[in-house]
C-alpha atoms as a PDB file:
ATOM      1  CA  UNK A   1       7.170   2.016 -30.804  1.00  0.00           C
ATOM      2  CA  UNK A   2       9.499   1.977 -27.625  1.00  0.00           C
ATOM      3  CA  UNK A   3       9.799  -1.582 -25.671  1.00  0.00           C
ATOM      4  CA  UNK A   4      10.578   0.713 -22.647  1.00  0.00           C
ATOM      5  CA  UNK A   5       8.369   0.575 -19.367  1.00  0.00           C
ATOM      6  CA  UNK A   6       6.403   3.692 -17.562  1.00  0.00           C
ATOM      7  CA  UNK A   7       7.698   3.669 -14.223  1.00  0.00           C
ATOM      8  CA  UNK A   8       5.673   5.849 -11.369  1.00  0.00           C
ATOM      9  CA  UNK A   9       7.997   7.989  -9.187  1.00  0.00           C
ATOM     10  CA  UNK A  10       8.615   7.181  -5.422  1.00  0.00           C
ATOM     11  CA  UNK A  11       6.194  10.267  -4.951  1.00  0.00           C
ATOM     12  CA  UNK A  12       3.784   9.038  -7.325  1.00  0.00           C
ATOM     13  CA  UNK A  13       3.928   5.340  -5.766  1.00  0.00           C
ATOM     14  CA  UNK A  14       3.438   7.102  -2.330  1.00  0.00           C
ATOM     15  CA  UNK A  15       0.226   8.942  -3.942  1.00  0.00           C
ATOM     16  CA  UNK A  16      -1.368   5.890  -5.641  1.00  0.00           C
ATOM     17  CA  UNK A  17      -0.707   4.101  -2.486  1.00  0.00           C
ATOM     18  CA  UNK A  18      -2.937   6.256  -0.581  1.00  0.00           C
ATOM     19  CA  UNK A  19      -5.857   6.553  -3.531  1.00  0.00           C
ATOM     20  CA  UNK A  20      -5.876   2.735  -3.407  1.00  0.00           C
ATOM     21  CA  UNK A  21      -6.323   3.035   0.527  1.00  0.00           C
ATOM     22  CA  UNK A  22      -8.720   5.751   0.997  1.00  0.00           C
ATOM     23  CA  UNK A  23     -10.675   4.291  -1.851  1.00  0.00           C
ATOM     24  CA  UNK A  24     -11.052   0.630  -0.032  1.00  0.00           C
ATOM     25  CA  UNK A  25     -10.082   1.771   3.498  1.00  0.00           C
ATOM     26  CA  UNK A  26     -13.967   2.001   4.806  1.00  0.00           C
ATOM     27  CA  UNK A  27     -15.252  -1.637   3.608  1.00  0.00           C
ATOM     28  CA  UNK A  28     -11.826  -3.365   4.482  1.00  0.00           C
ATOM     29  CA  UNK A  29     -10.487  -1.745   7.854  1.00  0.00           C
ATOM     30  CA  UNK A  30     -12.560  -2.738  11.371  1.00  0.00           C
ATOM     31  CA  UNK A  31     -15.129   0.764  12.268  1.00  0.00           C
ATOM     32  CA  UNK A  32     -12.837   1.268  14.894  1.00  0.00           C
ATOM     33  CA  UNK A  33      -9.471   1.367  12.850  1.00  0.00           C
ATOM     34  CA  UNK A  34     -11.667   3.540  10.089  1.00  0.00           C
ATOM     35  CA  UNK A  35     -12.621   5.951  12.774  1.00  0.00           C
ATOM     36  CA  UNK A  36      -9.158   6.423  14.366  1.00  0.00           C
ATOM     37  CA  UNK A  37      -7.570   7.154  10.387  1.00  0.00           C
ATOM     38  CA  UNK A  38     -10.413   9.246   9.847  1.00  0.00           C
ATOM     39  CA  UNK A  39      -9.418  11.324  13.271  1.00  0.00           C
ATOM     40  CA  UNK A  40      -5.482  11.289  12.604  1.00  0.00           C
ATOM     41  CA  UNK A  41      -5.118  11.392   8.818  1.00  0.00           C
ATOM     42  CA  UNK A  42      -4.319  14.942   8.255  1.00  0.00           C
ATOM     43  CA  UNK A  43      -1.399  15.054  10.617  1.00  0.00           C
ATOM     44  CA  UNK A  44      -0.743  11.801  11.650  1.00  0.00           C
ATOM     45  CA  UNK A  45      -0.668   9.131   8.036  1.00  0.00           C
ATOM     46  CA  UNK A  46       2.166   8.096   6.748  1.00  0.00           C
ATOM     47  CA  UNK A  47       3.261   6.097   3.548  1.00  0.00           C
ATOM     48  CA  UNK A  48       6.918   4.015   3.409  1.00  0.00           C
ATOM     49  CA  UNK A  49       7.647   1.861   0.505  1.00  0.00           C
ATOM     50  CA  UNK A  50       9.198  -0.984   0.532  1.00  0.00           C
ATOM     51  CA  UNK A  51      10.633  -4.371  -1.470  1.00  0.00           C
ATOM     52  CA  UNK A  52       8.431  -6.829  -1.346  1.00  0.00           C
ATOM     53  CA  UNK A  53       8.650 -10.210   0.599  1.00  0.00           C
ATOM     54  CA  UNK A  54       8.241 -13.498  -0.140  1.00  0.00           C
ATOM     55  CA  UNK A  55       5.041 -13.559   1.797  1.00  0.00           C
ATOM     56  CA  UNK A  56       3.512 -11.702  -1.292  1.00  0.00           C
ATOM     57  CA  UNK A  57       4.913 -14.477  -4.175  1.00  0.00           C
ATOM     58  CA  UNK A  58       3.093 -16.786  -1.698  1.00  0.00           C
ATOM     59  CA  UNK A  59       0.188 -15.385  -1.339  1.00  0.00           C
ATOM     60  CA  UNK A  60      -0.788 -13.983  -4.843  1.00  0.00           C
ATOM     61  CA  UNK A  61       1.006 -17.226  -6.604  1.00  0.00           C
ATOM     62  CA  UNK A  62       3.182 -15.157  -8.640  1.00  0.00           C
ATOM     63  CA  UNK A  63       6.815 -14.252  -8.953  1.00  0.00           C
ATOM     64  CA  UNK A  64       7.960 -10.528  -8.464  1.00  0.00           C
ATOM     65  CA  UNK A  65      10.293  -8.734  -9.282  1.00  0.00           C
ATOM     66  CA  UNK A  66      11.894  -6.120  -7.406  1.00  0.00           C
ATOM     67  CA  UNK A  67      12.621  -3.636  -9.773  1.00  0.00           C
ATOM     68  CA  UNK A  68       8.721  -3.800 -10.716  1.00  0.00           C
ATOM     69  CA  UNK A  69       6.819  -4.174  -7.679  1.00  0.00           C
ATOM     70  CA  UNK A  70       6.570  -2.692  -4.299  1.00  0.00           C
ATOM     71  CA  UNK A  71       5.019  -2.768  -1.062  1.00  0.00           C
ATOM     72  CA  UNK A  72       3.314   0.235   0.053  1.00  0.00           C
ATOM     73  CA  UNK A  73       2.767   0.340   3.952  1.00  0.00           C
ATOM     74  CA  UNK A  74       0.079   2.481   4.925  1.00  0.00           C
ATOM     75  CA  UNK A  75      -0.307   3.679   8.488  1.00  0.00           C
ATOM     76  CA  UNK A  76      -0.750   6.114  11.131  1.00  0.00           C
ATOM     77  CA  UNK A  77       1.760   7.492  13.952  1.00  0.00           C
ATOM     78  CA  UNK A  78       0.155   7.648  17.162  1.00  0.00           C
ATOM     79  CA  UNK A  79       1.341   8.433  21.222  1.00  0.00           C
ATOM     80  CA  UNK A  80       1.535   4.984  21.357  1.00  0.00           C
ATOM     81  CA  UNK A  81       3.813   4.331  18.826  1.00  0.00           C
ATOM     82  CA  UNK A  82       3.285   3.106  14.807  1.00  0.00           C
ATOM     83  CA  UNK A  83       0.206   1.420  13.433  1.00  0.00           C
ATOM     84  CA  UNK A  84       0.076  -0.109   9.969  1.00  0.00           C
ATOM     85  CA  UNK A  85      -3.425  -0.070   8.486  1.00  0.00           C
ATOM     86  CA  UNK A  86      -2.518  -1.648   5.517  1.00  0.00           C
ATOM     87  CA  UNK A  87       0.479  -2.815   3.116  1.00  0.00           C
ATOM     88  CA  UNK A  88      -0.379  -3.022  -0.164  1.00  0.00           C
ATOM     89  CA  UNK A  89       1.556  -4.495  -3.205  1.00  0.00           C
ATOM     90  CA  UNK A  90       2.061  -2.598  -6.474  1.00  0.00           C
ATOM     91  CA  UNK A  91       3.412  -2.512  -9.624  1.00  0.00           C
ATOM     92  CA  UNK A  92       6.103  -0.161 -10.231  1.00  0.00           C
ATOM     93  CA  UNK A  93       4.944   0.385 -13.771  1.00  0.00           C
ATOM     94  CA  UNK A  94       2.341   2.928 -14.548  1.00  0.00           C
ATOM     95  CA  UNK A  95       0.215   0.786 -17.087  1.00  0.00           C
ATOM     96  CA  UNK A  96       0.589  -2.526 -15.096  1.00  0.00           C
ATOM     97  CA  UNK A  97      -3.118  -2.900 -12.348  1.00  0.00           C
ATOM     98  CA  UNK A  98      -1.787  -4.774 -10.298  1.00  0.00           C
ATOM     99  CA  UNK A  99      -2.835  -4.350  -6.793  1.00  0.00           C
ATOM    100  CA  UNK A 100      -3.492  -6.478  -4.007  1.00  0.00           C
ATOM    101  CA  UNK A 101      -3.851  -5.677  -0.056  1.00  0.00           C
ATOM    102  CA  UNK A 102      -3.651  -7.181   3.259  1.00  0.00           C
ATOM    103  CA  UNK A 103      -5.718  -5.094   6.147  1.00  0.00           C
ATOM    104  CA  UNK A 104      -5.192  -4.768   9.523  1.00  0.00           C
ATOM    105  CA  UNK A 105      -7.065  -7.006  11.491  1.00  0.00           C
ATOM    106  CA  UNK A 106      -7.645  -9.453   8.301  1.00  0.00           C
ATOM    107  CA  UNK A 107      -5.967 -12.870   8.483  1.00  0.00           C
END
């Protein structure tokens, strides 16, 4: 039996990333913001990944690591300028649930 770890793909991460969101996005994201993804998804949604911060440790009381977690920001790109709907921290490794996100307009 190999010790070694699963790891998803940056594509893969990207894809998960979005599940997650579209999955949660209605009961966690204001009508308003829900509406305005639901208008400007197909052209307009975007997914970066990222290292996560510190502010994550902090808030879910647990050490990362960077080389197994990452920060998924989910968002749209609009006349205006960027919006980020949501960033949401992952694991990096396919058998690992991890999975915790912070909304726009949520404290």
């Amino acid at each position: 039996m190999s010790d070694a770890l699963e790891l998803w793909t940056e594509d893969e991460l990207c894809n998960h990333a979005f599940s997650i969101f579209e999955e949660l996005a209605e009961e966690n994201l204001s009508a308003a913001d829900y509406a305005l993804y639901q208008q400007h998804c197909e052209q307009d949604a975007w997914v970066d990944l990222a290292l996560p911060t510190d502010e994550w440790a902090d808030l879910i009381q647990q050490d990362l690591e960077p080389e197994l977690h990452i920060e998924a920001q989910i968002g749209l790109t609009l006349a205006q300028g960027d919006v980020v709907l949501a960033r949401i921290l992952l694991s990096s490794e396919k058998h690992d649930t991890l999975c915790h996100a912070q909304w726009r307009g949520q404290a």
